[in-house]
Protein backbone atom coordinates (compact mmCIF):
# COMPACT_ATOMS: atom_id res chain seq x y z
CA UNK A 1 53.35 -4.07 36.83
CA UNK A 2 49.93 -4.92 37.78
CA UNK A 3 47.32 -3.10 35.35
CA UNK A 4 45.07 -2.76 38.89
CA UNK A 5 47.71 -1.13 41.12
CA UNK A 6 47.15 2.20 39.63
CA UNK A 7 43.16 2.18 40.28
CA UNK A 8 43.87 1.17 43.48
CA UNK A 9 41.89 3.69 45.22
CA UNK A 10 39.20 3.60 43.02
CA UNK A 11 38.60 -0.47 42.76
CA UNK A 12 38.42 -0.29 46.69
CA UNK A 13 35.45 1.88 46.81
CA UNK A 14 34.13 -0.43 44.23
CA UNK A 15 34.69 -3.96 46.22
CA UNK A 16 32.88 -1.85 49.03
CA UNK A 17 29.95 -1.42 47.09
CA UNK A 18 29.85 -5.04 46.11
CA UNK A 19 29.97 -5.64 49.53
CA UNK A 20 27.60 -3.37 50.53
CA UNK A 21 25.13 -4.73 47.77
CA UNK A 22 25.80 -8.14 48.58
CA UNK A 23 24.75 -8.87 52.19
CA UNK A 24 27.32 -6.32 53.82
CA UNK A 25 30.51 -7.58 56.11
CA UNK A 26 27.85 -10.45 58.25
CA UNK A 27 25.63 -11.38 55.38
CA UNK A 28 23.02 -14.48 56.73
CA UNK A 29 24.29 -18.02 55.65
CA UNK A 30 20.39 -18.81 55.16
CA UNK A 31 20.07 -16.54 52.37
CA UNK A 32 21.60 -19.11 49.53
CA UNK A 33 21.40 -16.69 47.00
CA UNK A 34 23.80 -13.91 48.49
CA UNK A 35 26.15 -16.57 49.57
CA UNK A 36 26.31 -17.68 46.38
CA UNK A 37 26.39 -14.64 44.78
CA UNK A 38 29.59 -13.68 46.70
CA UNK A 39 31.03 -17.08 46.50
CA UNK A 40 31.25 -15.47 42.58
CA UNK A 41 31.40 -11.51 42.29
CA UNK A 42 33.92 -11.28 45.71
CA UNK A 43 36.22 -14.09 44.88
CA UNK A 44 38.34 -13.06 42.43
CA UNK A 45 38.51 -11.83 39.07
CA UNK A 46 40.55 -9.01 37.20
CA UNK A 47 37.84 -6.43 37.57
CA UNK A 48 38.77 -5.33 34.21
CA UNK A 49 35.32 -3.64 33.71
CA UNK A 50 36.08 -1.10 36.81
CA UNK A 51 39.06 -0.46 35.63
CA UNK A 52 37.78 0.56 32.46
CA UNK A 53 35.20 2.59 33.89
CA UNK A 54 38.42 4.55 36.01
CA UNK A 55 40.03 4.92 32.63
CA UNK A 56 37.46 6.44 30.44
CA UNK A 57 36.90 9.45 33.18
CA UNK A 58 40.19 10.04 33.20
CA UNK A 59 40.61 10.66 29.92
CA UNK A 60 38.15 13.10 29.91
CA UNK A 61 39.51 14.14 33.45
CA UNK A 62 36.11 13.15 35.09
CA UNK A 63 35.34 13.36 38.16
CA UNK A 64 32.02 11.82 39.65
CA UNK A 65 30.82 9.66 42.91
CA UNK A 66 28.42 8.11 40.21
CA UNK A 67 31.71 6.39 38.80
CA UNK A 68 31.84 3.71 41.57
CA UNK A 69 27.99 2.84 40.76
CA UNK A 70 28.75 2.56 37.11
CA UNK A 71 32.14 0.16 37.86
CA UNK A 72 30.37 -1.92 40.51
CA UNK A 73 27.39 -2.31 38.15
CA UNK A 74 28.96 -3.37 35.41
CA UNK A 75 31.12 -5.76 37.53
CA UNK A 76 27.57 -6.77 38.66
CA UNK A 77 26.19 -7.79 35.35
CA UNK A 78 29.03 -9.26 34.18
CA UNK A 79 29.19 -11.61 37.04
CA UNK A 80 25.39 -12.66 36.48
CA UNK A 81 26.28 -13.30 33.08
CA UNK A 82 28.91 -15.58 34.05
CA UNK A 83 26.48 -17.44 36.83
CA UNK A 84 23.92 -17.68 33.53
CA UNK A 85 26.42 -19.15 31.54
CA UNK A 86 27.63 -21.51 33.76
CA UNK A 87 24.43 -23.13 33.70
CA UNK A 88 24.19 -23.19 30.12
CA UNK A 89 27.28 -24.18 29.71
CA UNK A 90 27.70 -26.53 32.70
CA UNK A 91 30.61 -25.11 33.81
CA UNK A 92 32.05 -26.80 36.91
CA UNK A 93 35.26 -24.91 37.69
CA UNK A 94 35.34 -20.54 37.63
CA UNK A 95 38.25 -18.52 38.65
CA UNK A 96 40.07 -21.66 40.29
CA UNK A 97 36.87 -23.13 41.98
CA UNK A 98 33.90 -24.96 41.68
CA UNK A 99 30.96 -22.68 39.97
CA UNK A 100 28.04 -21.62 41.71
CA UNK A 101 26.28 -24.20 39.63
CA UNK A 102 28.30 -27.00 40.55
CA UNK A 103 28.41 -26.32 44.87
CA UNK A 104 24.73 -25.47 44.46
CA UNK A 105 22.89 -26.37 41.55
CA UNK A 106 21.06 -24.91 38.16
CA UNK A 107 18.43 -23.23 40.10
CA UNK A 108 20.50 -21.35 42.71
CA UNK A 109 22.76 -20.29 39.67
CA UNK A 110 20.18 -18.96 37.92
CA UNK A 111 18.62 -17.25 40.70
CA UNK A 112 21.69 -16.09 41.87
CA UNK A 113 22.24 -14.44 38.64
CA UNK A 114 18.81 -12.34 38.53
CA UNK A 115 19.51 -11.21 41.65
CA UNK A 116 23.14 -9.53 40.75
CA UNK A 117 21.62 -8.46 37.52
CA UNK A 118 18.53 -6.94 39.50
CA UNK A 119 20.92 -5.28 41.77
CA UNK A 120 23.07 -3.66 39.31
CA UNK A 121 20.42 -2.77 37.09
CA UNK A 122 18.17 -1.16 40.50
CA UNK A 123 21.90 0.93 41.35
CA UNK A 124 22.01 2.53 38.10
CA UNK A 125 18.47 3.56 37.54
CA UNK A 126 18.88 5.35 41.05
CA UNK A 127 22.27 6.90 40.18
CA UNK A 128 21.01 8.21 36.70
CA UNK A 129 18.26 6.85 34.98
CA UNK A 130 19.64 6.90 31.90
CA UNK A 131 22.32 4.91 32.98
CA UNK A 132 19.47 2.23 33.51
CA UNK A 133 18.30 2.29 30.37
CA UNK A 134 21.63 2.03 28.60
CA UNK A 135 22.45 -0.96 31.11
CA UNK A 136 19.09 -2.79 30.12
CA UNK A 137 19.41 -2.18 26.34
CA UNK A 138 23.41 -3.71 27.31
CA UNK A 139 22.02 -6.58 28.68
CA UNK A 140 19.58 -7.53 26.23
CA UNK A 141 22.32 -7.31 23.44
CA UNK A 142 24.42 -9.83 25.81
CA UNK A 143 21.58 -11.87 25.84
CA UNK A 144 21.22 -12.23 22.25
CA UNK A 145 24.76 -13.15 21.82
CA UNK A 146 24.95 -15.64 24.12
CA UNK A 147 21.90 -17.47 22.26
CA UNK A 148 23.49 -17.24 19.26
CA UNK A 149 26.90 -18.57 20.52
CA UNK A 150 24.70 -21.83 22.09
CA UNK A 151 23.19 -21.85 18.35
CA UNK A 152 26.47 -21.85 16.64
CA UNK A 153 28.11 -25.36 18.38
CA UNK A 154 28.81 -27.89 16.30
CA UNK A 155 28.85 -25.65 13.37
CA UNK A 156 32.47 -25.53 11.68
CA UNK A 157 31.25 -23.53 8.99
CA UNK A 158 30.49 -20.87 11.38
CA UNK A 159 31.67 -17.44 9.31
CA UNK A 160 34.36 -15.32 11.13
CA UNK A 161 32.18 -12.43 10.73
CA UNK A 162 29.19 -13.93 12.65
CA UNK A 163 32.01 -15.30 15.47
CA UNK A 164 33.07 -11.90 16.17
CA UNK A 165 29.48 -10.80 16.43
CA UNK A 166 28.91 -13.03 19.01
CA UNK A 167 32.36 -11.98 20.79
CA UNK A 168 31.41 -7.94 20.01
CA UNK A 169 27.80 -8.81 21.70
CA UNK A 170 28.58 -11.04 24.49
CA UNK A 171 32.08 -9.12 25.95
CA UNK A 172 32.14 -5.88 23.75
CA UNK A 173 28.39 -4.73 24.46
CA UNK A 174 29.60 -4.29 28.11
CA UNK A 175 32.92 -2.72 27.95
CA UNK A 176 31.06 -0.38 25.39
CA UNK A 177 28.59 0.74 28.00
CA UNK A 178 31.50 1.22 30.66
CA UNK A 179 32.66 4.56 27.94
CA UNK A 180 29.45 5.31 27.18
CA UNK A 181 28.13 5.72 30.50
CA UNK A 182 31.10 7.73 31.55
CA UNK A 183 30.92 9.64 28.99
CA UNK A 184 26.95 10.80 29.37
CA UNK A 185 27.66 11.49 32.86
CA UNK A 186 30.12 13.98 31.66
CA UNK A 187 28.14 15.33 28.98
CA UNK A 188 29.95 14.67 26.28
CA UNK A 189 27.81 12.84 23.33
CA UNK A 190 31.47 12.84 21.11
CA UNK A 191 32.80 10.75 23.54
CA UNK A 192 29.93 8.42 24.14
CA UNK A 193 30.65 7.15 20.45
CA UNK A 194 34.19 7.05 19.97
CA UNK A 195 34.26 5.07 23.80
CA UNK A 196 31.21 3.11 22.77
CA UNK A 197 32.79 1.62 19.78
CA UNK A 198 36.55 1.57 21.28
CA UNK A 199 34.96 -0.53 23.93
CA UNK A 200 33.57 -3.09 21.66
CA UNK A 201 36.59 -3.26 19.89
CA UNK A 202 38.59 -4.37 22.58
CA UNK A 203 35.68 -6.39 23.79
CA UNK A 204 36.42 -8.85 20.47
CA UNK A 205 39.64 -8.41 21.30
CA UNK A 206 39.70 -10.12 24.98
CA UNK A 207 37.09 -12.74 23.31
CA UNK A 208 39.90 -13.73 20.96
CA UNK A 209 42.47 -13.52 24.08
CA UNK A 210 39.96 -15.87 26.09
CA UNK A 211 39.93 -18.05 22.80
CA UNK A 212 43.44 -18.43 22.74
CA UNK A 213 44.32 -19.21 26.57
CA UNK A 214 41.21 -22.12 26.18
CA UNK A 215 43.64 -23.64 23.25
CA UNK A 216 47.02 -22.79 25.25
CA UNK A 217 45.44 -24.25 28.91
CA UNK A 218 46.63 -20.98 31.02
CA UNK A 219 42.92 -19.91 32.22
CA UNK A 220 43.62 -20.93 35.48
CA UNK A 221 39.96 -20.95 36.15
CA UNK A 222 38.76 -23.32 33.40
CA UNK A 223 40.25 -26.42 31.92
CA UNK A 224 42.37 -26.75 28.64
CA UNK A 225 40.33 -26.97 25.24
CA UNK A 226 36.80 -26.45 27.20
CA UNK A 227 35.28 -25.15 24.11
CA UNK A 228 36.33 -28.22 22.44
CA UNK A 229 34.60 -29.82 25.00
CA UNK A 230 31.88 -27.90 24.68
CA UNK A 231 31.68 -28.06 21.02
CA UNK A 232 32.09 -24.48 20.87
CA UNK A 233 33.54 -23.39 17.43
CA UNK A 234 36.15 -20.98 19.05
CA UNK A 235 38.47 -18.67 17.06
CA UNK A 236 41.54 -20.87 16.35
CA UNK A 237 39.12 -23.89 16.09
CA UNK A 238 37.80 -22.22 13.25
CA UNK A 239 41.16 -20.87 11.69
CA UNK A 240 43.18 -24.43 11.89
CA UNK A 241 39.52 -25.88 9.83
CA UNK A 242 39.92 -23.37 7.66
CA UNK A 243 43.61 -24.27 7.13
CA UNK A 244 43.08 -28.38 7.45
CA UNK A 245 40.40 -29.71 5.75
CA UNK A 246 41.27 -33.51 6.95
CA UNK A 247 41.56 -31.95 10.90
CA UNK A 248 38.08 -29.72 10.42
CA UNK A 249 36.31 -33.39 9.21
CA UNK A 250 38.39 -35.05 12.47
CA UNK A 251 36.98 -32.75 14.47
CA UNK A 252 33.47 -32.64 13.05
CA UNK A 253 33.76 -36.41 13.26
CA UNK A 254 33.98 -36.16 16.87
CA UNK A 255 31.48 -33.92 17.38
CA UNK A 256 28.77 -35.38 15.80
CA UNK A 257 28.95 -38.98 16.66
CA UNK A 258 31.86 -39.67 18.85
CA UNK A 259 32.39 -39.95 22.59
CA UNK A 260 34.31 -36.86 23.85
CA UNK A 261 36.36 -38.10 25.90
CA UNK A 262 39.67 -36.61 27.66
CA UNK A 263 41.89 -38.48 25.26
CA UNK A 264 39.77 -37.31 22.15
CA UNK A 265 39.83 -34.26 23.07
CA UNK A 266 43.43 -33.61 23.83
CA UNK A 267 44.19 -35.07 20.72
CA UNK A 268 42.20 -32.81 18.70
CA UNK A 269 43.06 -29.65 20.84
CA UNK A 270 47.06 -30.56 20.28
CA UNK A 271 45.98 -30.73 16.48
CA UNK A 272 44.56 -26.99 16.76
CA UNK A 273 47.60 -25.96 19.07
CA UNK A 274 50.15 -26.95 16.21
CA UNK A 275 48.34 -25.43 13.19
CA UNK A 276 49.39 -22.13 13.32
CA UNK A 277 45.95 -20.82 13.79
CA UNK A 278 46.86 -19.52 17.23
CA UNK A 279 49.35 -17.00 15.50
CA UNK A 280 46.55 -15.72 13.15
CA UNK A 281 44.30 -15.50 16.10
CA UNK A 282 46.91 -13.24 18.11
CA UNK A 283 47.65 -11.67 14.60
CA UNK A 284 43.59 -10.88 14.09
CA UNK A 285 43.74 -9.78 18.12
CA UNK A 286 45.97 -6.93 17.33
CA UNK A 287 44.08 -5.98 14.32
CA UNK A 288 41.03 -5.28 16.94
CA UNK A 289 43.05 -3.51 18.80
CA UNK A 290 45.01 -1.15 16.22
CA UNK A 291 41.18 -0.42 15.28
CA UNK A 292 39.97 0.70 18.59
CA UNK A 293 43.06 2.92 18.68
CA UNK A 294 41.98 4.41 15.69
CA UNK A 295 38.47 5.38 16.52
CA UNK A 296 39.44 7.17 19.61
CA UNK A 297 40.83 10.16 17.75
CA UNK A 298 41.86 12.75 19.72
CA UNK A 299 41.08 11.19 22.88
CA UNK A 300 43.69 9.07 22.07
CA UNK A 301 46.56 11.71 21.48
CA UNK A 302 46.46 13.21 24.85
CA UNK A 303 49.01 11.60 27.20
CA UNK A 304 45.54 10.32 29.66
CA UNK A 305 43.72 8.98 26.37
CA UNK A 306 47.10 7.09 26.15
CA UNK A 307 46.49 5.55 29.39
CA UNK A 308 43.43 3.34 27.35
CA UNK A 309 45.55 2.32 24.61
CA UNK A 310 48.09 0.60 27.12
CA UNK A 311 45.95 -0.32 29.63
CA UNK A 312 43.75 -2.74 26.82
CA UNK A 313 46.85 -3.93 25.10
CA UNK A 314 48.65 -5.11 28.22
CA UNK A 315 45.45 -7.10 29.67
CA UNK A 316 44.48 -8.93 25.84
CA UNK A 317 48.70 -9.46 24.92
CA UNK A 318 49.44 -10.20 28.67
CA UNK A 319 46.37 -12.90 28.15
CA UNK A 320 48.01 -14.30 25.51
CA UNK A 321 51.60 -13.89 25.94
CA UNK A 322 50.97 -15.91 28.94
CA UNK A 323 49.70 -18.39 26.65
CA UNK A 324 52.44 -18.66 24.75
CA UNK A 325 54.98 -18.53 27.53
């Protein structure tokens, strides 16, 4: 079953806000930046962030209008983090088409993304202004992260702890803020941890799902061993160096002085693919996961609280069950 069917209700108020925020039903095709901006936030994606935001309230059995501001926002910042890195990363292909970066350029992309980050950010404050803050302090963690991911290619020697601080900062930092924020609109500061930290938690998680399908090829959205590309030392990248010394110094190799071509790379990405390291990656996946069951705590023993535990395992297994399929 879709994950999504069951906030059906609630991700449609949410689309209607990122409509709403985004130029309306007859938005102008002279302002670039909207029509780029949908191009992005209304053209697909698993929405996994509003969904999240559903879940935590019903845990608590929450009930708020404030909830669709807090889904669409974080939907919102997400989406200008993805039109950031795009740049960064030249990206050319997102969700199954060309990036924002690619149909319109670096600048629009950029642009693009302050304005859905402005947005978002302008939504909150008005909702609750605490909400604002949180959202700001959010994205200046995400920022951080992503500097220190574009800092860390190249580097096989990259520890695992410092990978999954980049993961925790660049994914977890936002699903964190989706249970925090629920939870200070309900008023309840036990809650704001304990969904806080789950949320990070299965933050890394999805990073090391995302890691997996770039290895396996099934992001539909992106093309097999991108990181590789990239020179991004992703998780199983890391694990089959760790295990092969003589494919880590191939890879290095490559890297550093050679020509990455298409060939080269599927060559080196088939290496990684028959290691074994995409086992221990799915192995270390579930480890992040068992541990954000754990910190829930009683939230997690009631039959709603449930509800989280599934709903994160089936999107990060279904990720990379796919994969293996």
């Amino acid at each position: 079953m879709d994950p999504s069917a069951v906030f059906h209700d609630f991700l449609t108020q949410v689309d209607a806000s990122l409509h709403a925020q985004l130029g309306g039903e007859a938005p102008s095709p002279e302002d670039t930046l909207l029509v780029a901006a949908r191009h992005l936030v209304l053209g697909g994606g698993k929405r996994a962030r509003p969904m999240l935001v559903k879940i935590f309230a019903d845990s608590l059995q929450f009930s708020d209008p404030r909830l669709v501001t807090v889904g669409s926002a974080a939907e919102l910042i997400h989406a200008a983090s993805l039109l950031h890195d795009d740049v960064v990363d030249a990206g050319m292909f997102r969700r199954g088409k060309p990036t924002v970066n690619a149909r319109w350029g670096n600048t629009v992309s950029v642009l693009s993304g302050d304005l859905v980050l402005s947005s978002g950010l302008l939504e909150l404050a008005r909702a609750d202004p605490r909400l604002g803050t949180l959202a700001l302090a959010t994205v200046q963690e995400m920022t951080r992260a992503a500097i220190d991911e574009v800092q860390a290619r190249g580097n096989l020697d990259l520890p695992l702890p410092a990978h999954r601080a980049i993961g925790e900062g660049k994914t977890g930092s936002l699903f964190g803020f989706c249970g925090r924020s629920v939870a200070i609109l309900a008023g309840n500061d036990d809650a704001a941890h304990r969904f806080d930290t789950f949320g990070r938690r299965i933050g890394v998680a999805f990073q090391m799902a995302d890691d997996v399908r770039d290895i396996t090829g099934t992001d539909e959205g992106k093309p097999q061993y991108a990181d590789l590309s990239s020179r991004t030392p992703n998780l199983p990248v890391l694990l089959a160096c760790a295990r092969d010394p003589k494919l880590k110094r191939r890879i290095g190799e490559a890297w550093h002085y050679g020509s990455l071509g298409v060939d080269k790379v599927r060559e080196l990405g088939t290496a990684v693919l028959v290691s074994g390291a995409l086992d221990h990656a799915i192995a270390m996946m579930n480890r992040e996961l068992d541990a954000a069951a754990d910190v829930l705590g009683e939230y997690g023993h009631t039959p709603l609280g449930q509800n989280l535990l599934r709903w994160a395992r089936t999107l990060a297994q279904g990720m990379t069950l796919k994969g293996a399929a």
